[in-house]
Protein backbone atom coordinates (compact mmCIF):
# COMPACT_ATOMS: atom_id res chain seq x y z
CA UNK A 1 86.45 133.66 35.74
CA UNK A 2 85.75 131.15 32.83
CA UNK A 3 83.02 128.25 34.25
CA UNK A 4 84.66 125.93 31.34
CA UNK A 5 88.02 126.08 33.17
CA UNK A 6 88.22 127.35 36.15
CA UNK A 7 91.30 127.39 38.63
CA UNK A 8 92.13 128.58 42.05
CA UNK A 9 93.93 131.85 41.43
CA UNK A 10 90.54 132.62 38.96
CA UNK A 11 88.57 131.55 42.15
CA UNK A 12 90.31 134.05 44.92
CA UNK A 13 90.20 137.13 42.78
CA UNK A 14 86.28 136.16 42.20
CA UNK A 15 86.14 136.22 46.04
CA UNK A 16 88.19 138.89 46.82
CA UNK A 17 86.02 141.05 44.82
CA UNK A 18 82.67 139.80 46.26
CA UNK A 19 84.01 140.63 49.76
CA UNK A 20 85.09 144.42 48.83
CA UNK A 21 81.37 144.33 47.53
CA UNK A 22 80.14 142.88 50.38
CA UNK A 23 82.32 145.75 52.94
CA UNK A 24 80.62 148.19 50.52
CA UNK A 25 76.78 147.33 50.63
CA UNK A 26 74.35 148.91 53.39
CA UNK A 27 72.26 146.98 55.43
CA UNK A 28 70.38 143.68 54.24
CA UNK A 29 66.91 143.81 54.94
CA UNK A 30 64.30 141.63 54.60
CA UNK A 31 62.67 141.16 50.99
CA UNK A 32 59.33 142.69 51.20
CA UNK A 33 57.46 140.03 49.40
CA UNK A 34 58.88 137.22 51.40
CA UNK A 35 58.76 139.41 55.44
CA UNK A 36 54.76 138.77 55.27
CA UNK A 37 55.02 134.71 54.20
CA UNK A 38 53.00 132.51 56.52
CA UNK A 39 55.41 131.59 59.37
CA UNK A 40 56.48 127.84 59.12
CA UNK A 41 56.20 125.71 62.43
CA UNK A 42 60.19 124.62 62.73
CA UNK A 43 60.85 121.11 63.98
CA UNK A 44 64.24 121.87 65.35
CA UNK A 45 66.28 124.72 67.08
CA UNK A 46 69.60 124.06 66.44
CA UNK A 47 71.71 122.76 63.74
CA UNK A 48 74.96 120.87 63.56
CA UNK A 49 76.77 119.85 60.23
CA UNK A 50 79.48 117.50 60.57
CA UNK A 51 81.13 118.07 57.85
CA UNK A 52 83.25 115.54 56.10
CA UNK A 53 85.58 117.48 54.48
CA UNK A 54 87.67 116.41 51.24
CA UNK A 55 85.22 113.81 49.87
CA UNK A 56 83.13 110.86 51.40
CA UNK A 57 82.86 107.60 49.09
CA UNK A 58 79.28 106.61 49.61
CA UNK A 59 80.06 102.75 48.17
CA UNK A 60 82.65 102.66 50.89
CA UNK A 61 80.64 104.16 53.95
CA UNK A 62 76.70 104.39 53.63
CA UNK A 63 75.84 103.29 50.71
CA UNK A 64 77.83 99.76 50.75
CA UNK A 65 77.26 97.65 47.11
CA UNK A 66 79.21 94.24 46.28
CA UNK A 67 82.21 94.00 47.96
CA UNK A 68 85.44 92.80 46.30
CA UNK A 69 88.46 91.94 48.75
CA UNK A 70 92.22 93.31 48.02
CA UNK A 71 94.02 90.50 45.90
CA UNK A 72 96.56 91.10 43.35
CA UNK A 73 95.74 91.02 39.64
CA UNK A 74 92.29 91.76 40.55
CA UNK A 75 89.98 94.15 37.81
CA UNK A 76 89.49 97.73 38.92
CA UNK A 77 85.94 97.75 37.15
CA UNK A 78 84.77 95.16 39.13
CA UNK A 79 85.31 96.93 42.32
CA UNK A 80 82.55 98.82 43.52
CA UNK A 81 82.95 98.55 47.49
CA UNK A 82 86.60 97.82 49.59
CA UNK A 83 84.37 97.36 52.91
CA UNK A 84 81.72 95.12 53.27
CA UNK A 85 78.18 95.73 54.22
CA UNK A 86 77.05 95.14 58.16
CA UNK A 87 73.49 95.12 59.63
CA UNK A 88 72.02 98.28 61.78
CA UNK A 89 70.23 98.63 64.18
CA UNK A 90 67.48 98.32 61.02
CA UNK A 91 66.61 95.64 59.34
CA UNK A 92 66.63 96.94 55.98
CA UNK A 93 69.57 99.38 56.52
CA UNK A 94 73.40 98.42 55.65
CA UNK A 95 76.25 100.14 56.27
CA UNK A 96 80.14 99.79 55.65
CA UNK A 97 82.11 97.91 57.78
CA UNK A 98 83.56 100.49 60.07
CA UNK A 99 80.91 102.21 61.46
CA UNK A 100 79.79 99.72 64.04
CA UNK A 101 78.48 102.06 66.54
CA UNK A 102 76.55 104.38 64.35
CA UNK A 103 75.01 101.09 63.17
CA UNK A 104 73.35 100.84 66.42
CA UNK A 105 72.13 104.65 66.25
CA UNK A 106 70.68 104.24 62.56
CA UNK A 107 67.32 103.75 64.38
CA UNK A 108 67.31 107.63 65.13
CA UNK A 109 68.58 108.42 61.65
CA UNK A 110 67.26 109.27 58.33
CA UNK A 111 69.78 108.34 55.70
CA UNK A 112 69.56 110.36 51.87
CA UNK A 113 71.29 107.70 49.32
CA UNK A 114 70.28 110.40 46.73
CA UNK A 115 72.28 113.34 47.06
CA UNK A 116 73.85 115.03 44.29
CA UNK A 117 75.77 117.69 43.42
CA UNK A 118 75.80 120.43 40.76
CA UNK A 119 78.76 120.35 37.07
CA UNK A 120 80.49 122.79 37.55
CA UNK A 121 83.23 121.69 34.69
CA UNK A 122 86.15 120.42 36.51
CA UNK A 123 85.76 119.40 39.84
CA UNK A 124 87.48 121.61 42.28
CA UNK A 125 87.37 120.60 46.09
CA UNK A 126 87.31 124.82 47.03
CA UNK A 127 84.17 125.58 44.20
CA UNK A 128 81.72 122.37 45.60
CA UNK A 129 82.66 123.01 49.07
CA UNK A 130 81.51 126.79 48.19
CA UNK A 131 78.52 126.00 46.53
CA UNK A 132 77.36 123.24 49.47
CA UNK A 133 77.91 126.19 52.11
CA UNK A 134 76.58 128.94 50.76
CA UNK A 135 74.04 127.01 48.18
CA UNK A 136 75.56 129.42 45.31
CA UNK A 137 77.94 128.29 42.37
CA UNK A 138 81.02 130.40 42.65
CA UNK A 139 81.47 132.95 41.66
CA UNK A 140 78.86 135.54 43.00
CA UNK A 141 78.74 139.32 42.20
CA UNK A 142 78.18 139.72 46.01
CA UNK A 143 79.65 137.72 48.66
CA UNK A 144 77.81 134.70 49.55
CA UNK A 145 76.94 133.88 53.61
CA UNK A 146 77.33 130.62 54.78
CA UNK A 147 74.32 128.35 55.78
CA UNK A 148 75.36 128.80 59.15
CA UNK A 149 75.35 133.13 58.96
CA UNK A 150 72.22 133.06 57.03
CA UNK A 151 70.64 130.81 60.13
CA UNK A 152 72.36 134.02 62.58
CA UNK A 153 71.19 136.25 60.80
CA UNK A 154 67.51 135.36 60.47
CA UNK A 155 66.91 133.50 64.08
CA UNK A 156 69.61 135.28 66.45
CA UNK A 157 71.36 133.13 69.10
CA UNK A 158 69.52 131.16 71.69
CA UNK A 159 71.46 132.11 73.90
CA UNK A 160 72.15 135.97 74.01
CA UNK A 161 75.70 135.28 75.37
CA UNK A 162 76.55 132.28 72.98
CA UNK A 163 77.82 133.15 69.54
CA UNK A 164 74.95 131.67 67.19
CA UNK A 165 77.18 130.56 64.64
CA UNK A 166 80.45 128.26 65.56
CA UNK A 167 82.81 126.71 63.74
CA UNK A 168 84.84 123.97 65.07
CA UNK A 169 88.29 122.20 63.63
CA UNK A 170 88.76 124.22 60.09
CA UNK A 171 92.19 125.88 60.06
CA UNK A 172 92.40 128.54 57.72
CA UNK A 173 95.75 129.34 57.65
CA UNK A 174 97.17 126.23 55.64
CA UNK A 175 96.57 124.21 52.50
CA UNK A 176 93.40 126.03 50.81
CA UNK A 177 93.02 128.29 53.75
CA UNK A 178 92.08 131.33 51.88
CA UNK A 179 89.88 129.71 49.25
CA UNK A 180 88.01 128.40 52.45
CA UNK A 181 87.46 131.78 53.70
CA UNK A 182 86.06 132.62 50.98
CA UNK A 183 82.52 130.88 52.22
CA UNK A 184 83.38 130.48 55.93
CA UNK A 185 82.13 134.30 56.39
CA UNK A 186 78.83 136.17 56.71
CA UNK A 187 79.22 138.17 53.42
CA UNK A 188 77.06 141.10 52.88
CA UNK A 189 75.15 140.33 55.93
CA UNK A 190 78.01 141.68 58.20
CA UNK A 191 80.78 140.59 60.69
CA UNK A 192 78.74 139.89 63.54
CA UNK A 193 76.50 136.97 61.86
CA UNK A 194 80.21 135.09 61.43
CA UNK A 195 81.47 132.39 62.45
CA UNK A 196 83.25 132.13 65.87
CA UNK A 197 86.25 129.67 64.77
CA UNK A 198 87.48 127.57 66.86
CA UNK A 199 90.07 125.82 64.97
CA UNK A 200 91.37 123.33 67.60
CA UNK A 201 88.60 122.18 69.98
CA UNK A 202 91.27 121.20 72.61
CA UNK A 203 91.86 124.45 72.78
CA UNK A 204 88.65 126.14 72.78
CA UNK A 205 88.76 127.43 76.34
CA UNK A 206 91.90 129.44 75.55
CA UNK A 207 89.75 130.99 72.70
CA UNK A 208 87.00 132.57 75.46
CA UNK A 209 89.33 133.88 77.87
CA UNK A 210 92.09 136.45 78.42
CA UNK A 211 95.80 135.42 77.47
CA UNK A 212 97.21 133.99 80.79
CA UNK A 213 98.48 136.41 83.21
CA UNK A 214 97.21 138.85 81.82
CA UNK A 215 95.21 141.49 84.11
CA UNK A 216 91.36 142.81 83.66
CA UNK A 217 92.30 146.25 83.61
CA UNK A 218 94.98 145.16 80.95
CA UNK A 219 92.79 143.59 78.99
CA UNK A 220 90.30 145.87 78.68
CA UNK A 221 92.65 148.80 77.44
CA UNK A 222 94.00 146.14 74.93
CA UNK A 223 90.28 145.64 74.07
CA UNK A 224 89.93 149.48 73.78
CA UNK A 225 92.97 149.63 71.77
CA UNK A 226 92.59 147.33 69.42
CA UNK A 227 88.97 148.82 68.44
CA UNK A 228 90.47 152.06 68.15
CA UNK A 229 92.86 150.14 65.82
CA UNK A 230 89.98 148.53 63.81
CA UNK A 231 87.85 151.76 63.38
CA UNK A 232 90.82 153.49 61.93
CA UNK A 233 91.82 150.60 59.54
CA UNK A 234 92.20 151.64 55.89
CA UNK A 235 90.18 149.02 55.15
CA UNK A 236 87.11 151.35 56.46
CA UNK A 237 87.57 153.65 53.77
CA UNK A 238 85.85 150.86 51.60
CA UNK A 239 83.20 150.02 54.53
CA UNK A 240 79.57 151.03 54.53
CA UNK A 241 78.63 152.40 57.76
CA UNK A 242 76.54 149.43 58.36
CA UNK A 243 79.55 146.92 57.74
CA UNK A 244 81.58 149.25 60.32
CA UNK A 245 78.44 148.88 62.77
CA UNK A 246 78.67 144.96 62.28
CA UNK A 247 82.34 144.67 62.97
CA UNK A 248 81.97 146.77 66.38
CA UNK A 249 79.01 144.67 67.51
CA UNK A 250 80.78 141.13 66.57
CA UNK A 251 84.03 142.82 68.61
CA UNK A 252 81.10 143.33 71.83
CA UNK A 253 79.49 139.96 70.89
CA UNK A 254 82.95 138.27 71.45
CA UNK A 255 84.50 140.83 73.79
CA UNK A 256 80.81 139.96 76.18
CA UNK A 257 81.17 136.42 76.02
CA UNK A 258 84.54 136.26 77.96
CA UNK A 259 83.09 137.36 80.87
CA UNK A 260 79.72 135.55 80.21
CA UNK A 261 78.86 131.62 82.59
CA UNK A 262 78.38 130.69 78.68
CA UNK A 263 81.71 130.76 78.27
CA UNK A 264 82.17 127.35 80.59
CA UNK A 265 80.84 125.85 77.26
CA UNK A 266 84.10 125.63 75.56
CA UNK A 267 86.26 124.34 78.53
CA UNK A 268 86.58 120.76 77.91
CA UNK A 269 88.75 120.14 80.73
CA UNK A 270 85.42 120.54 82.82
CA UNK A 271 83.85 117.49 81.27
CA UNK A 272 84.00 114.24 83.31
CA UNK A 273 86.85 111.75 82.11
CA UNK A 274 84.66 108.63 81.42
CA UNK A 275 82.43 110.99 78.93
CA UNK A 276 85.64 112.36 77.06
CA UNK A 277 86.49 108.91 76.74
CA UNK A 278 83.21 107.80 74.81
CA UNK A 279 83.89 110.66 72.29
CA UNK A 280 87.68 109.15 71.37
CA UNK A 281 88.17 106.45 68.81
CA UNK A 282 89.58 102.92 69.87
CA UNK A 283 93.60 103.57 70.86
CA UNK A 284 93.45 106.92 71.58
CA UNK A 285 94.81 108.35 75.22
CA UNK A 286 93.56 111.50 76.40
CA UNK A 287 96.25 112.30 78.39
CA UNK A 288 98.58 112.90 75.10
CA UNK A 289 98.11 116.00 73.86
CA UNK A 290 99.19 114.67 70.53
CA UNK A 291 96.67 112.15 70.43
CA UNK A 292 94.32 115.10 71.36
CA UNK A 293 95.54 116.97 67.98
CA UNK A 294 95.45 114.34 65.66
CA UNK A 295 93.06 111.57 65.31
CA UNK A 296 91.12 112.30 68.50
CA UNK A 297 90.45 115.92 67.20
CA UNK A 298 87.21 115.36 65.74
CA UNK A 299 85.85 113.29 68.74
CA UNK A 300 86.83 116.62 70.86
CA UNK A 301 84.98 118.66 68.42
CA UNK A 302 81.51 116.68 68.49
CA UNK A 303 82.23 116.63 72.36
CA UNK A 304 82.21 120.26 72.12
CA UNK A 305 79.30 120.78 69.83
CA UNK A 306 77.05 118.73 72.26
CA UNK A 307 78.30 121.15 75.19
CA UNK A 308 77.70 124.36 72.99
CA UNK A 309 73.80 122.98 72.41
CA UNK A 310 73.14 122.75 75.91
CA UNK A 311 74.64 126.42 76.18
CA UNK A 312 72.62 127.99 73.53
CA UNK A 313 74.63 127.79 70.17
CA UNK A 314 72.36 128.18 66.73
CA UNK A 315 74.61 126.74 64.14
CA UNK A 316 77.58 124.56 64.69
CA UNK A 317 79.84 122.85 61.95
CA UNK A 318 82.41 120.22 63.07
CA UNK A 319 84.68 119.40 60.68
CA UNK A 320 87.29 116.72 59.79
CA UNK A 321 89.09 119.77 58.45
CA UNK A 322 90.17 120.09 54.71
CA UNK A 323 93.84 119.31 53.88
CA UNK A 324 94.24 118.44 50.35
CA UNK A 325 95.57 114.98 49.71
CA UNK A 326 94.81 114.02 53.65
CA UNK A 327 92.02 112.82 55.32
CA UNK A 328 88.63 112.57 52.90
CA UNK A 329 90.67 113.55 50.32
CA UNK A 330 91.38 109.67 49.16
CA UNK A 331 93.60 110.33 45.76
CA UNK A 332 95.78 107.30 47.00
CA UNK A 333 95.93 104.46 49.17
CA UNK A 334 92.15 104.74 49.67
CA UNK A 335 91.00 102.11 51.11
CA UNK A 336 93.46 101.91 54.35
CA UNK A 337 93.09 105.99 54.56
CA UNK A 338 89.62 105.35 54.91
CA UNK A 339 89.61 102.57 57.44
CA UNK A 340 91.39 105.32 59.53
CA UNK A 341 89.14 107.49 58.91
CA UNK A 342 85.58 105.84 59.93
CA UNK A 343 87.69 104.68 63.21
CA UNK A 344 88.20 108.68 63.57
CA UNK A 345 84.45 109.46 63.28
CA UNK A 346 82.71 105.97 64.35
CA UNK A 347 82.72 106.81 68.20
CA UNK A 348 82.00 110.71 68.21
CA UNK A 349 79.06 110.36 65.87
CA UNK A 350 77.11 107.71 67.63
CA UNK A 351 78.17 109.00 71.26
CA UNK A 352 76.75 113.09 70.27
CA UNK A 353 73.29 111.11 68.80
CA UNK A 354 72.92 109.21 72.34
CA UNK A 355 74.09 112.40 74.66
CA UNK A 356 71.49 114.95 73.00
CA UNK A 357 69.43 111.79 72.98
CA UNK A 358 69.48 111.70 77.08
CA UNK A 359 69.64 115.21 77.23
CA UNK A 360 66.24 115.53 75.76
CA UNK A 361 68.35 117.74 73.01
CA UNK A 362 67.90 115.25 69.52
CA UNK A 363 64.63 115.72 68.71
CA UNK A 364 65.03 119.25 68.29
CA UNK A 365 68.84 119.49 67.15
CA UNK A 366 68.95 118.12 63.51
CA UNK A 367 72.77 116.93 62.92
CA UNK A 368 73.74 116.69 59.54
CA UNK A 369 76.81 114.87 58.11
CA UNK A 370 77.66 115.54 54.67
CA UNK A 371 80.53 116.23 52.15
CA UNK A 372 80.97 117.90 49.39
CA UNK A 373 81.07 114.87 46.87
CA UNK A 374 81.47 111.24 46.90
CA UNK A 375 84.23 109.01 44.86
CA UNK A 376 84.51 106.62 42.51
CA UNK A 377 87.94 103.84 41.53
CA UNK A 378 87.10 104.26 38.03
CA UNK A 379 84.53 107.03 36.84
CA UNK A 380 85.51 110.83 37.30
CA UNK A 381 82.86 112.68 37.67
CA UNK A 382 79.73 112.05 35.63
CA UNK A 383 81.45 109.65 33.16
CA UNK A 384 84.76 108.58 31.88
CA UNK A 385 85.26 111.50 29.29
CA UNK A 386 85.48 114.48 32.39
CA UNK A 387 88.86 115.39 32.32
CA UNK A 388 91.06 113.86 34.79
CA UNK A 389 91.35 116.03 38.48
CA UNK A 390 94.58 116.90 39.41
CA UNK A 391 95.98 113.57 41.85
CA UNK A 392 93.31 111.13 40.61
CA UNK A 393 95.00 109.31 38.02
CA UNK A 394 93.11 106.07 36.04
CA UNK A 395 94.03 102.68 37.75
CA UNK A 396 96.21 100.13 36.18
CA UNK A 397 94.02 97.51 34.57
CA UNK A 398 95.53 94.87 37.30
CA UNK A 399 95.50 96.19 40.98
CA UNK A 400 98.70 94.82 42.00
CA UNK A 401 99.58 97.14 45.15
CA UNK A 402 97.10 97.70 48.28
CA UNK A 403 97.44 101.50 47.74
CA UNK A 404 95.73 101.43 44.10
CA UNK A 405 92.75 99.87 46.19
CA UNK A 406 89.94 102.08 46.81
CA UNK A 407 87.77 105.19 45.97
CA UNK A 408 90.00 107.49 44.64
CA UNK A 409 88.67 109.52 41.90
CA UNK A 410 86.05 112.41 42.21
CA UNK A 411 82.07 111.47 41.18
CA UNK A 412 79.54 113.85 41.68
CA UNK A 413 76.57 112.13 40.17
CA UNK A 414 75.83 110.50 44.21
CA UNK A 415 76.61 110.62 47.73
CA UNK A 416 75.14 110.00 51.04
CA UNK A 417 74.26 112.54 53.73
CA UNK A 418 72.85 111.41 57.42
CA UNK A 419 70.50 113.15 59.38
CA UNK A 420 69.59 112.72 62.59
CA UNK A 421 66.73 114.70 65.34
CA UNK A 422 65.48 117.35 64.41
CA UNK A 423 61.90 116.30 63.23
CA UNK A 424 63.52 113.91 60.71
CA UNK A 425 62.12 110.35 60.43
CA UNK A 426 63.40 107.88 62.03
CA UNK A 427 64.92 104.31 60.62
CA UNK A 428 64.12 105.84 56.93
CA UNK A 429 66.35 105.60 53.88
CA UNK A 430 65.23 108.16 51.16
CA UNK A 431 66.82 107.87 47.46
CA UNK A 432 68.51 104.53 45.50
CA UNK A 433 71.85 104.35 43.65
CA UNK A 434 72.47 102.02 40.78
CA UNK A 435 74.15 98.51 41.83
CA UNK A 436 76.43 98.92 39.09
CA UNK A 437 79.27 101.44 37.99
CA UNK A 438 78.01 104.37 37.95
CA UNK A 439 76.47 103.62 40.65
CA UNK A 440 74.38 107.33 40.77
CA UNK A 441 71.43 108.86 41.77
CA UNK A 442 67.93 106.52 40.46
CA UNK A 443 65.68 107.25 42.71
CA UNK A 444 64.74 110.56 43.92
CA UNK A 445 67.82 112.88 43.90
CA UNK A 446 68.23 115.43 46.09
CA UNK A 447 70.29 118.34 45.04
CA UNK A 448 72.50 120.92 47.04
CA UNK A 449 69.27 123.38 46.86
CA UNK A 450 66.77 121.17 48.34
CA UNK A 451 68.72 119.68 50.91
CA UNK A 452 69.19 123.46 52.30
CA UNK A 453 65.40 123.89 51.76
CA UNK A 454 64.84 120.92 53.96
CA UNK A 455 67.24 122.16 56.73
CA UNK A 456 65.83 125.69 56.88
CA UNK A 457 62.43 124.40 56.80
CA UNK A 458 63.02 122.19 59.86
CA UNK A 459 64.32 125.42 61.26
CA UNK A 460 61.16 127.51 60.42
CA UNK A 461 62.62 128.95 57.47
CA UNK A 462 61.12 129.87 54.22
CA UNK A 463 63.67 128.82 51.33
CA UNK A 464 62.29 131.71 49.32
CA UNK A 465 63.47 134.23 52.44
CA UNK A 466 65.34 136.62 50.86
CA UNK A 467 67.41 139.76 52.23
CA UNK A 468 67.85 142.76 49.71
CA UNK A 469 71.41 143.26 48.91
CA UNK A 470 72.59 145.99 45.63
CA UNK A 471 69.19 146.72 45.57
CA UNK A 472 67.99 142.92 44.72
CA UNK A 473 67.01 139.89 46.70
CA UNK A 474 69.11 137.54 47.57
CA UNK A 475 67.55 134.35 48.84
CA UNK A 476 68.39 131.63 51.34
CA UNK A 477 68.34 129.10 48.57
CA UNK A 478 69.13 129.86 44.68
CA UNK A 479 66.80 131.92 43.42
CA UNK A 480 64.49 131.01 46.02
CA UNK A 481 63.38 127.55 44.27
CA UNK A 482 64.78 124.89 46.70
CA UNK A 483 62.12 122.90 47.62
CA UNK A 484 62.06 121.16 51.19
CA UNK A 485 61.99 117.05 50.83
CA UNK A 486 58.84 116.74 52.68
CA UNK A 487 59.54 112.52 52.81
CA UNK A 488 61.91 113.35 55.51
CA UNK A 489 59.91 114.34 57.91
CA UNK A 490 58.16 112.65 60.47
């Protein structure tokens, strides 16, 4: 696979090879050098990333600069926000219009203006969202856990009958499904450190329990079956023992929690009406099911988090779920996609930050939203000269329709991510942007690396663990050099 141009099809073989390698490597053990490192004091249990998914504008949602109103015949370049700024619940702290209630949370929250993200050439939705997960640039020689397996892996559930990682809202059998599951695995670490997917959180209790009307002694022969099935796949002819071992103990992890009180968790229907309400944005009615599956999805999905950290969960990811050309993915009509989409989010956020807040959860669940770049109306990428991403065409030197009006193009040179709990500070903005286009990173940037250093370390991991894999290490951040941002923390 060429770095200088890489594509999709380039980026699936890549993967498809790393997983054979991954089927075919022994058990990952840890790196001796790093097993006898002084033991870090973690500041927080459990970790959920809400992940917004296709590419957050930080001028346009935490990171607000001058604002220009929609007029026609109005200059592109002179558009750097299409929202303007409100006050927070801190004095110093502005947001985007839009997020009204997590303006009254940003007391709680620590808020990175600095992020950045790595070149990787042309900017590819499937490579950054990669690289963010697993904190490796595609492509790998082996296959690459997620954040979210290496966490399973190294701390085990809390909760012996609650899957330690969960992932909630990502289909993977549409758009860039496949080059999705290409990081939403456990890699060489083996199929019981996955994710447990729940792709539709209104339907999460269906995903812990037998089909309907269907017997326990039936189910337990089709359970029998079916690993009779799996130990005799072909597929096992390219398995290491200790990949076949993995598979049967994620089929008993799963196969365990159906019959497991845990398993209440992910019934949603059990939750009272008036809190299922709080998690919905404004015009939603949960008694539609299709208001359930489309814009109150999310909300159901934070709901659900919160429920699976009072039941023991590790790792959770809620996402907005990657579509290309929908949601985050702002390539047109920008600015009224986007005013759809903080009304999506707005509610859920703030509500999950004040439940785990009474719950006596926050301070030791960090929540981390994030995406895997920001956007730009003008500049693609770094500067002008990148070459132009597929859907993000230059403006028209006049704006003379709404939908040319907003953040459409991909820049990876800034973005905002927002922490809350966990031991982070609270009230605290870390990092500056520029006030004019580009308006990147000035002030203490903090890369894809170091942001996973900080996580781990607020989970009481080293970010130069490492687990030996083909006879090497291979560590929870590249190379073992991503350095925690200490500033964070309180």
């Amino acid at each position: 696979m060429s770095l200088s141009n890489p594509n999709r099809r380039d980026f699936l073989k890549t993967a498809s090879a790393a997983t054979l390698s991954a089927l075919a490597a022994g058990a990952p053990q840890l790196h001796a050098a790093d097993a006898a490192e002084e033991k870090i004091k973690p500041t927080a249990d459990t970790v959920i990333v809400l992940w917004m998914a296709g590419g957050m504008a930080h001028t346009d949602t935490f990171d607000p600069k001058k604002y220009t109103p929609f007029a026609k015949g109005i200059d592109p370049k002179g558009v750097l926000s299409t929202f303007p700024a409100i006050d927070t619940a801190v004095d110093h702290i502005k947001l985007s219009q839009g997020f009204e209630k997590i303006a009254k949370v940003m007391d709680r929250a620590t808020l990175i203006r600095s992020a950045t993200v790595a070149d990787l050439g042309l900017i590819l939705h499937s490579r950054h969202q990669y690289h963010w997960h697993t904190g490796y640039v595609p492509p790998q020689t082996v296959a690459a856990p997620h954040i979210g397996a290496m966490m399973a892996k190294t701390l085990g559930p809390r909760d012996p009958a609650m899957p330690a990682f969960i992932n909630i809202g990502q289909r993977l059998d549409l758009g860039e499904g496949e080059e999705l599951k290409s990081f939403t695995t456990a890699g060489f670490l083996g199929s019981e450190y996955g994710p447990f997917n729940v792709p539709l959180p209104q339907e999460a209790a269906t995903a812990v329990r037998p089909p309907a009307g269907m017997t326990p002694e039936r189910f337990d022969q089709r359970n029998a079956l079916f690993r009779k099935l799996a130990e005799e796949s072909p597929v096992n002819r390219y398995g290491s023992a200790y990949q076949r071992d993995s598979l049967r103990r994620a089929m008993d992890n799963a196969y365990r929690l159906l019959s497991s009180p845990a398993a209440k968790a992910f019934d949603l229907s059990l939750e009272p009406k008036e809190s299922l309400a709080k998690y919905l944005p404004p015009g939603v009615d949960p008694s539609k099911p299709a208001d359930l599956a489309g814009a109150g999805r999310f909300g159901l999905g934070c709901l659900l988090a919160r429920r699976l950290v009072e039941a023991g969960a590790r790792f959770i990811e809620v996402t907005t779920e990657y579509i290309p050309f929908l949601n985050w993915d702002t390539h047109d009509n920008g600015h009224t996609r986007l005013k759809k989409m903080k009304e999506m989010i707005d509610s859920p956020i703030a509500q999950l930050v004040l439940d785990l807040e009474q719950r006596g959860l926050l301070d030791r669940t960090l929540i981390v939203l994030a995406s895997e770049f920001s956007r730009d109306m003008i500049i693609e990428g770094a500067d002008a000269a990148k070459p132009l991403t597929r859907g993000s065409p230059v403006p028209p030197a006049k704006l003379e329709d709404i939908k040319a009006y907003g953040m459409h193009r991909h820049f990876t040179q800034a973005g905002s991510v927002l922490m809350f709990g966990g031991g982070m500070k609270k009230g605290y903005v870390y990092g500056a942007t520029a006030d004019e286009r580009p308006c990147k990173a000035i002030k203490n940037p903090v890369t894809v690396e170091d942001l996973h250093a900080t996580i781990y370390r607020a989970m009481g991991i080293s970010p130069k663990l490492a687990y030996i894999t083909e006879e090497r290490p291979f560590y929870v951040t590249k190379d073992g050099k991503g350095k925690p941002v200490m500033d964070l923390f309180a």
